[in-house]
N, C-alpha and C. Protein backbone atom coordinates (compact mmCIF):
# COMPACT_ATOMS: atom_id res chain seq x y z
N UNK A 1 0.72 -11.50 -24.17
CA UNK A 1 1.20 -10.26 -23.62
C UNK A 1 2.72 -10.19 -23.80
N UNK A 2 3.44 -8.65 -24.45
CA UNK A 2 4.79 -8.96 -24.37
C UNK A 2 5.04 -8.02 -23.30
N UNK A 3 6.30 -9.35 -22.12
CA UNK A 3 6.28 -9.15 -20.67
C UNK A 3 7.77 -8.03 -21.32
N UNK A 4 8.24 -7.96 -22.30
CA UNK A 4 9.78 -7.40 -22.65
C UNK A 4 9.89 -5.53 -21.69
N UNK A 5 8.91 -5.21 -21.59
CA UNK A 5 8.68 -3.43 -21.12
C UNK A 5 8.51 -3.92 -20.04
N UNK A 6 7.98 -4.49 -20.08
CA UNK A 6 7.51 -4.77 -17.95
C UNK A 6 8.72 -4.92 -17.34
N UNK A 7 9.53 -6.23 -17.79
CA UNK A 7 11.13 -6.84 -16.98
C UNK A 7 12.29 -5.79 -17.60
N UNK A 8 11.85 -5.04 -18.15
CA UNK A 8 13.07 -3.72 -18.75
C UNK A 8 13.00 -2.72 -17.84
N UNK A 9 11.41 -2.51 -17.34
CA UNK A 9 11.34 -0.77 -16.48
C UNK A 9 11.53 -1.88 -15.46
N UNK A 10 11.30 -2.69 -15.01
CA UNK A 10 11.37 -3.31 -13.23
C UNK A 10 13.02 -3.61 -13.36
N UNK A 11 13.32 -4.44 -14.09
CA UNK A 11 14.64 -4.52 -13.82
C UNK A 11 16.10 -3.05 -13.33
N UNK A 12 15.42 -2.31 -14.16
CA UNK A 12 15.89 -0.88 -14.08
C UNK A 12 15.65 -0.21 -13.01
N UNK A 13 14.19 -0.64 -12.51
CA UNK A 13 14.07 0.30 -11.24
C UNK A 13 14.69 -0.65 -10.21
N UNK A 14 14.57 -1.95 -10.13
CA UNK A 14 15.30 -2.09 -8.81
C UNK A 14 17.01 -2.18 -9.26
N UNK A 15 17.45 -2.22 -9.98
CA UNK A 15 18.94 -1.65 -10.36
C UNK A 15 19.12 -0.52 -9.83
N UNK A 16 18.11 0.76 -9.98
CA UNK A 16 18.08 1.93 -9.44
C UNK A 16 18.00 1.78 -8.28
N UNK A 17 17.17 0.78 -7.55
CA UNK A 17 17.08 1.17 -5.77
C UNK A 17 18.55 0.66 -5.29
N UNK A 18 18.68 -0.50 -5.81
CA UNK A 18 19.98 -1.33 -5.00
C UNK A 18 20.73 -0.60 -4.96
N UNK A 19 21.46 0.36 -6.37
CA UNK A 19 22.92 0.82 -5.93
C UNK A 19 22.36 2.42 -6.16
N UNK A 20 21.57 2.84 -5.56
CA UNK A 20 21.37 4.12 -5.04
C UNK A 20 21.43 4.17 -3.41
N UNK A 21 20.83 2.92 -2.83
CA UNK A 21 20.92 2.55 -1.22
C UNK A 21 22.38 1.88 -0.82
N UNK A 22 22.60 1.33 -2.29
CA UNK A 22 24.22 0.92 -1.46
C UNK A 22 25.00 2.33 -1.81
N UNK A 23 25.45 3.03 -2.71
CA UNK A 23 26.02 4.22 -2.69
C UNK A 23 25.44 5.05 -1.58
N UNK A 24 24.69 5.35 -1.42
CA UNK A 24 24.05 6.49 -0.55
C UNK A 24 24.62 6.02 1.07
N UNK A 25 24.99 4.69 1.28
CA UNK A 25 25.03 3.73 2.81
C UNK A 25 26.49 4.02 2.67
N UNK A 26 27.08 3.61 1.60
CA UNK A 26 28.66 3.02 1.72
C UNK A 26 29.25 4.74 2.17
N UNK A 27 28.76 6.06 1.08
CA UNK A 27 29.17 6.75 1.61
C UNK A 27 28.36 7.94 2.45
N UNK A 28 28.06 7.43 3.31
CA UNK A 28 27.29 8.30 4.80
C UNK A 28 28.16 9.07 5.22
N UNK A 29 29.09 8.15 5.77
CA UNK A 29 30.16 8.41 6.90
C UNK A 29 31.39 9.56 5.97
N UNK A 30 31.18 9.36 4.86
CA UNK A 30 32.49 10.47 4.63
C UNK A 30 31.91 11.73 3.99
N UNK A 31 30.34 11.82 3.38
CA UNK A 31 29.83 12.79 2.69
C UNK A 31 28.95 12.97 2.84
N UNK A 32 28.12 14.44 3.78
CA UNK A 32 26.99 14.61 4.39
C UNK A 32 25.85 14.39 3.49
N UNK A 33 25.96 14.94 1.98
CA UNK A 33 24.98 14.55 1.36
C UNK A 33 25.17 13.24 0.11
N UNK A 34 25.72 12.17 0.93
CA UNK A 34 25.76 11.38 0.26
C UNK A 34 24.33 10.60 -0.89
N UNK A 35 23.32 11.05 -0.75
CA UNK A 35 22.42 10.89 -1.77
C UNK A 35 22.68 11.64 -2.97
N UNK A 36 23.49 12.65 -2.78
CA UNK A 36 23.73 13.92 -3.76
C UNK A 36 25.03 12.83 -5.30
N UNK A 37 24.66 11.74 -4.38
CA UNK A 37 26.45 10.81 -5.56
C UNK A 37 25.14 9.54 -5.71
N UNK A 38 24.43 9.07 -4.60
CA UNK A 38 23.79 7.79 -4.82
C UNK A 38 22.69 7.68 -5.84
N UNK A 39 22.25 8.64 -5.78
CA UNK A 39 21.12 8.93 -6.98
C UNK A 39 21.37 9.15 -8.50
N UNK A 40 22.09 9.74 -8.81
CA UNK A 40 23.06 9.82 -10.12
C UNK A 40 23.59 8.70 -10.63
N UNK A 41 24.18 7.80 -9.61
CA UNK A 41 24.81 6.53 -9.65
C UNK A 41 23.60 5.33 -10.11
N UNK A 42 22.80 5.95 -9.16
CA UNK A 42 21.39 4.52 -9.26
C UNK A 42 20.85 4.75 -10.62
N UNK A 43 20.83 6.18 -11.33
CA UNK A 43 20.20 6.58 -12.01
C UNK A 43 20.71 5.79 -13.50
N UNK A 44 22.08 5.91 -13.61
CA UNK A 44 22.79 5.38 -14.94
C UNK A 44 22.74 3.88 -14.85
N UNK A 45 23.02 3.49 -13.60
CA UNK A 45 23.15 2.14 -13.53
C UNK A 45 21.84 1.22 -13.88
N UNK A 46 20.54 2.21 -13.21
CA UNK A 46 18.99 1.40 -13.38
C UNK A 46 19.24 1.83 -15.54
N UNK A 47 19.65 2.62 -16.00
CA UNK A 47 19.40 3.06 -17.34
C UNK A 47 20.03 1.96 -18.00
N UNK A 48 21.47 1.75 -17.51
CA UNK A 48 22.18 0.66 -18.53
C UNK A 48 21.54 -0.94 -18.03
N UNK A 49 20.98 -1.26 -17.07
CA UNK A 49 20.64 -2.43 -16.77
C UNK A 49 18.95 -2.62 -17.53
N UNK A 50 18.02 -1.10 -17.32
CA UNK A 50 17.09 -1.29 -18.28
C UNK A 50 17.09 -1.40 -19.99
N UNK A 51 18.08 -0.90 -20.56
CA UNK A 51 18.57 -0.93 -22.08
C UNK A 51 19.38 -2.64 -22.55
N UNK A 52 20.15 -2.81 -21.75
CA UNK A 52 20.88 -4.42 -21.45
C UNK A 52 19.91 -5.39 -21.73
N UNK A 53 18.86 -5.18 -20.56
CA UNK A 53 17.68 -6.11 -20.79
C UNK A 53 17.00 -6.25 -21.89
N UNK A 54 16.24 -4.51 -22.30
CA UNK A 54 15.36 -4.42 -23.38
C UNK A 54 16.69 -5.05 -24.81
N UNK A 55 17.74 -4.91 -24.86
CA UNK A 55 18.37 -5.33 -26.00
C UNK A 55 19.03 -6.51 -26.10
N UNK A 56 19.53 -6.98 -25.25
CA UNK A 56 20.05 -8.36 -25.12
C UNK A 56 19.82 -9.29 -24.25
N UNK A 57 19.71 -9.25 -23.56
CA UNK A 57 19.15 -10.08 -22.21
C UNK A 57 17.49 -10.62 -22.25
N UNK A 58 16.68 -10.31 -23.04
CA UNK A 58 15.06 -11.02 -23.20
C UNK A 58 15.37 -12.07 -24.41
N UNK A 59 16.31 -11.80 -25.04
CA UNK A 59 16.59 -11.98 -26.70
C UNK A 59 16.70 -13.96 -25.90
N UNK A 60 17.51 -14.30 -24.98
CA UNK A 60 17.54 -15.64 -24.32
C UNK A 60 16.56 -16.01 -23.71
N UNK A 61 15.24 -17.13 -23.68
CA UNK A 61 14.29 -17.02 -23.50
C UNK A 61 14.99 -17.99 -21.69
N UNK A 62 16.00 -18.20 -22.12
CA UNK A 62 16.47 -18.74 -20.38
C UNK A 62 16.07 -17.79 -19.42
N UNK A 63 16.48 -16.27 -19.89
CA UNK A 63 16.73 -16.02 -18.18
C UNK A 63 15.44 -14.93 -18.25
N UNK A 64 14.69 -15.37 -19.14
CA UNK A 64 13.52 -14.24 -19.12
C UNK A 64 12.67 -14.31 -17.50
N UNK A 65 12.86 -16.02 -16.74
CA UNK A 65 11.84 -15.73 -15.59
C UNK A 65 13.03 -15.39 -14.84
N UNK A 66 13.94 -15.06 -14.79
CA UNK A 66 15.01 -14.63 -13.72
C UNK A 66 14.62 -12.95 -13.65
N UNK A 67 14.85 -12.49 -15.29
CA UNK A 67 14.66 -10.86 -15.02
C UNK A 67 13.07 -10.58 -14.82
N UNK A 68 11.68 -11.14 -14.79
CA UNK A 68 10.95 -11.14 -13.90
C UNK A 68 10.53 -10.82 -12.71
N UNK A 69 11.47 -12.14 -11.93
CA UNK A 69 11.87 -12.11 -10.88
C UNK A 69 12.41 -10.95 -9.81
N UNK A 70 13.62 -10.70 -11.42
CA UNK A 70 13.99 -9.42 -10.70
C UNK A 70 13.35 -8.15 -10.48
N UNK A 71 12.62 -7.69 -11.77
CA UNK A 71 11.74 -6.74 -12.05
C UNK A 71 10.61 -6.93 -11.17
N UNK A 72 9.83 -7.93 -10.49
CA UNK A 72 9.02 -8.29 -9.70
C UNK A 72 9.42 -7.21 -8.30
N UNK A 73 10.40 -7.64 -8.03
CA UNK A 73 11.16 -7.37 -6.73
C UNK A 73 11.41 -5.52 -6.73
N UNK A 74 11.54 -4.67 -7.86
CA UNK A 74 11.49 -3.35 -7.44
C UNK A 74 10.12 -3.46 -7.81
N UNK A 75 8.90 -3.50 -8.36
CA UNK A 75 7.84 -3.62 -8.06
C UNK A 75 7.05 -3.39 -7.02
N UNK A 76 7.27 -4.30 -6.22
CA UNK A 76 7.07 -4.85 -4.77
C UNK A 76 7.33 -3.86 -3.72
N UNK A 77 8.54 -3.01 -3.63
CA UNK A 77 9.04 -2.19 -3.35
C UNK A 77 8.57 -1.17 -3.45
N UNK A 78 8.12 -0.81 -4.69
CA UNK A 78 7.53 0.53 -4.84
C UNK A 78 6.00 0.63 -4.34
N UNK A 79 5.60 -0.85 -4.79
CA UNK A 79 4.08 -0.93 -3.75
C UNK A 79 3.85 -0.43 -2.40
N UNK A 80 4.87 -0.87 -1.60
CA UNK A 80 4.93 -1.00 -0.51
C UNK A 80 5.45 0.19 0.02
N UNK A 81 6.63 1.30 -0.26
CA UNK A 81 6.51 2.54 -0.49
C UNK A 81 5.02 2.85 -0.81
N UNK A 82 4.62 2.79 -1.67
CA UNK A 82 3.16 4.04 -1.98
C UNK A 82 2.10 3.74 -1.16
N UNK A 83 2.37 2.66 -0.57
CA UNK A 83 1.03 2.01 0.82
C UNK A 83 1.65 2.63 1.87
N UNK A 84 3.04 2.92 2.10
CA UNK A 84 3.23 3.23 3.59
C UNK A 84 2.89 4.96 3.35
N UNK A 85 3.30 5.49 2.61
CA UNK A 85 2.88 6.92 2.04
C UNK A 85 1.28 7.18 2.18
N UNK A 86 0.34 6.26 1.39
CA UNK A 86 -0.56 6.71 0.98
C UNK A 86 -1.85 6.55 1.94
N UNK A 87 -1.67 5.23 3.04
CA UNK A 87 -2.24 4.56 4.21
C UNK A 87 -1.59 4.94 5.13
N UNK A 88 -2.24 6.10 6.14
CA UNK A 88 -1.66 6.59 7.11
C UNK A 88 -1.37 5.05 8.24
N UNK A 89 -2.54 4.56 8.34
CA UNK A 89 -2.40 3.56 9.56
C UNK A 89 -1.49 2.47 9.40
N UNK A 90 -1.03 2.37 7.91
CA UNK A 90 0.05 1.31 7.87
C UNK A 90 1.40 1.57 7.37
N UNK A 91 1.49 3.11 8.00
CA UNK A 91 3.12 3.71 8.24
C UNK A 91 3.69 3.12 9.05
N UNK A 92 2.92 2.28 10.04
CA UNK A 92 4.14 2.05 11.34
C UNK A 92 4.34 0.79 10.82
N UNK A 93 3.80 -0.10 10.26
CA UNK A 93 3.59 -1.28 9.85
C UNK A 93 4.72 -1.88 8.39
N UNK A 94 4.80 -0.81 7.36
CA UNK A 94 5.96 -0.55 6.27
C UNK A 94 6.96 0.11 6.70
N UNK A 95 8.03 -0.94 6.78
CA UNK A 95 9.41 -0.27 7.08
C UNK A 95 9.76 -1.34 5.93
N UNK A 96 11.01 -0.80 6.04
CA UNK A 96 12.51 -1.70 5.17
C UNK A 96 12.21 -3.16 5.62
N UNK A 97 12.27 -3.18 7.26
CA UNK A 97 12.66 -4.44 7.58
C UNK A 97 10.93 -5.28 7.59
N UNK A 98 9.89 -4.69 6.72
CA UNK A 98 9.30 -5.49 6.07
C UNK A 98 9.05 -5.19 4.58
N UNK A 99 9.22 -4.44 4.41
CA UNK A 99 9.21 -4.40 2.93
C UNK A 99 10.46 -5.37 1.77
N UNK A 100 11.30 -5.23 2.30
CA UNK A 100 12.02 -6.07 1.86
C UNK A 100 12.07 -7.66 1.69
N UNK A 101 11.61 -7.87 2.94
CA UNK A 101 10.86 -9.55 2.70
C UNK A 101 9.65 -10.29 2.05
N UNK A 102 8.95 -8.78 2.05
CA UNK A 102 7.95 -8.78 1.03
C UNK A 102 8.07 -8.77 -0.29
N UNK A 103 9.02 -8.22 -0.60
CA UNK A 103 9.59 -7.72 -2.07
C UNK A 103 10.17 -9.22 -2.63
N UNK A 104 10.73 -9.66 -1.30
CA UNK A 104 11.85 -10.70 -2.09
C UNK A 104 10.68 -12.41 -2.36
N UNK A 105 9.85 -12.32 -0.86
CA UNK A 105 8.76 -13.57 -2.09
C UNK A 105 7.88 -12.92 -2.53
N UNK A 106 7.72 -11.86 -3.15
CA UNK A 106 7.29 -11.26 -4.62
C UNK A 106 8.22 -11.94 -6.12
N UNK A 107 9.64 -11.10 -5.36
CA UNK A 107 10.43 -12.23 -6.78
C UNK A 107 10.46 -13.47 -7.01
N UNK A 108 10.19 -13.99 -5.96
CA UNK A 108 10.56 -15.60 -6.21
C UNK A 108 9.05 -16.21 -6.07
N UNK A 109 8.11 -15.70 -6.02
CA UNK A 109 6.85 -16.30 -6.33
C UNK A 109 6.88 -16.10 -8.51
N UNK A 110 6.96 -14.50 -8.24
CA UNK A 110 7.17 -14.53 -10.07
C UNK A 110 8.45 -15.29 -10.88
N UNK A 111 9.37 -15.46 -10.35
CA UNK A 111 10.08 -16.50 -11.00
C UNK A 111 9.58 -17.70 -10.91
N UNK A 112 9.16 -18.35 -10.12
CA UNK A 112 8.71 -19.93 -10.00
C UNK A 112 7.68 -19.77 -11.02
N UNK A 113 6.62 -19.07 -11.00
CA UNK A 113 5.29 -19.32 -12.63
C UNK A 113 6.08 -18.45 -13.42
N UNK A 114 7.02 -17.67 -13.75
CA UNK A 114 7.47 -17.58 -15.03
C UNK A 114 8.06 -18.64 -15.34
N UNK A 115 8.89 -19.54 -14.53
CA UNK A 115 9.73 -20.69 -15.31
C UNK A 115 8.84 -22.01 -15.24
N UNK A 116 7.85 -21.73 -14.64
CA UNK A 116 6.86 -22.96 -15.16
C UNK A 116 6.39 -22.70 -16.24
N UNK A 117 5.70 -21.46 -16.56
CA UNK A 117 4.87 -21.47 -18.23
C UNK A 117 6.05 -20.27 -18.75
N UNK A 118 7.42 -20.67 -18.84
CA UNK A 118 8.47 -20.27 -19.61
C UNK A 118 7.79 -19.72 -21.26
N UNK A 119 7.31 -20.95 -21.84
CA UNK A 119 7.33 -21.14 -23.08
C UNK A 119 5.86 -20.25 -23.56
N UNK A 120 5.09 -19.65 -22.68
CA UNK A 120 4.19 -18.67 -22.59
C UNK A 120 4.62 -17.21 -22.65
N UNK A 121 6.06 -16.85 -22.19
CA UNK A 121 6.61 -15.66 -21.69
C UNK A 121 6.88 -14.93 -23.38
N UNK A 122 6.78 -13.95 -23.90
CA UNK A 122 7.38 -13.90 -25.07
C UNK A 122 7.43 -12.07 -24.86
């Protein structure tokens, strides 16, 4: 299987969540519609971090279980979004302050078997 599209759109989308939630946080307090700057921002940033990857960054078979990892982790995220959306009874149950811990041993379960069968990853 080539994992190269998979760790290009995941890496991109959680590039997109991180600095769309940190732009959108950092400026709350000075700009009512601060999503109106965070989204635009998340948007170029998830684009150049998904193109980076797909062009230079898989090309090193080192850090292929790192961007995994990473790509794992907006994954995870978006799961867990479309369960709290889509499963009424486990709206109260998906918040941030579990989704996020969920997300994160998501990444680091997929980094640990990507860098064990490394030489499988292509």
């Amino acid at each position: 299987m080539n994992a190269r599209p998979v760790a290009a759109l995941g890496v991109a989308l959680t590039t997109f969540l991180a600095v769309a939630a940190l732009f959108t946080e950092l400026l709350a307090a000075r700009i009512a519609f601060s999503a109106l700057v965070g989204l635009p921002a998340g948007l170029v940033a998830g684009a150049a971090a998904g193109i980076t990857t797909w062009a230079r960054l898989w090309a090193r078979p080192g850090t292929r279980p790192s961007l995994l990892g990473i790509a794992a982790f907006g994954y995870a995220l978006l799961v867990a979004a479309a369960v709290s959306y889509a499963v009424p009874p486990a709206r109260d149950l998906v918040g941030v302050d579990t989704a996020v811990p969920f997300a994160a041993l998501c990444a680091i379960a997929v980094f640990l078997l990507a860098r064990r069968d490394a030489d499988r990853i292509a």
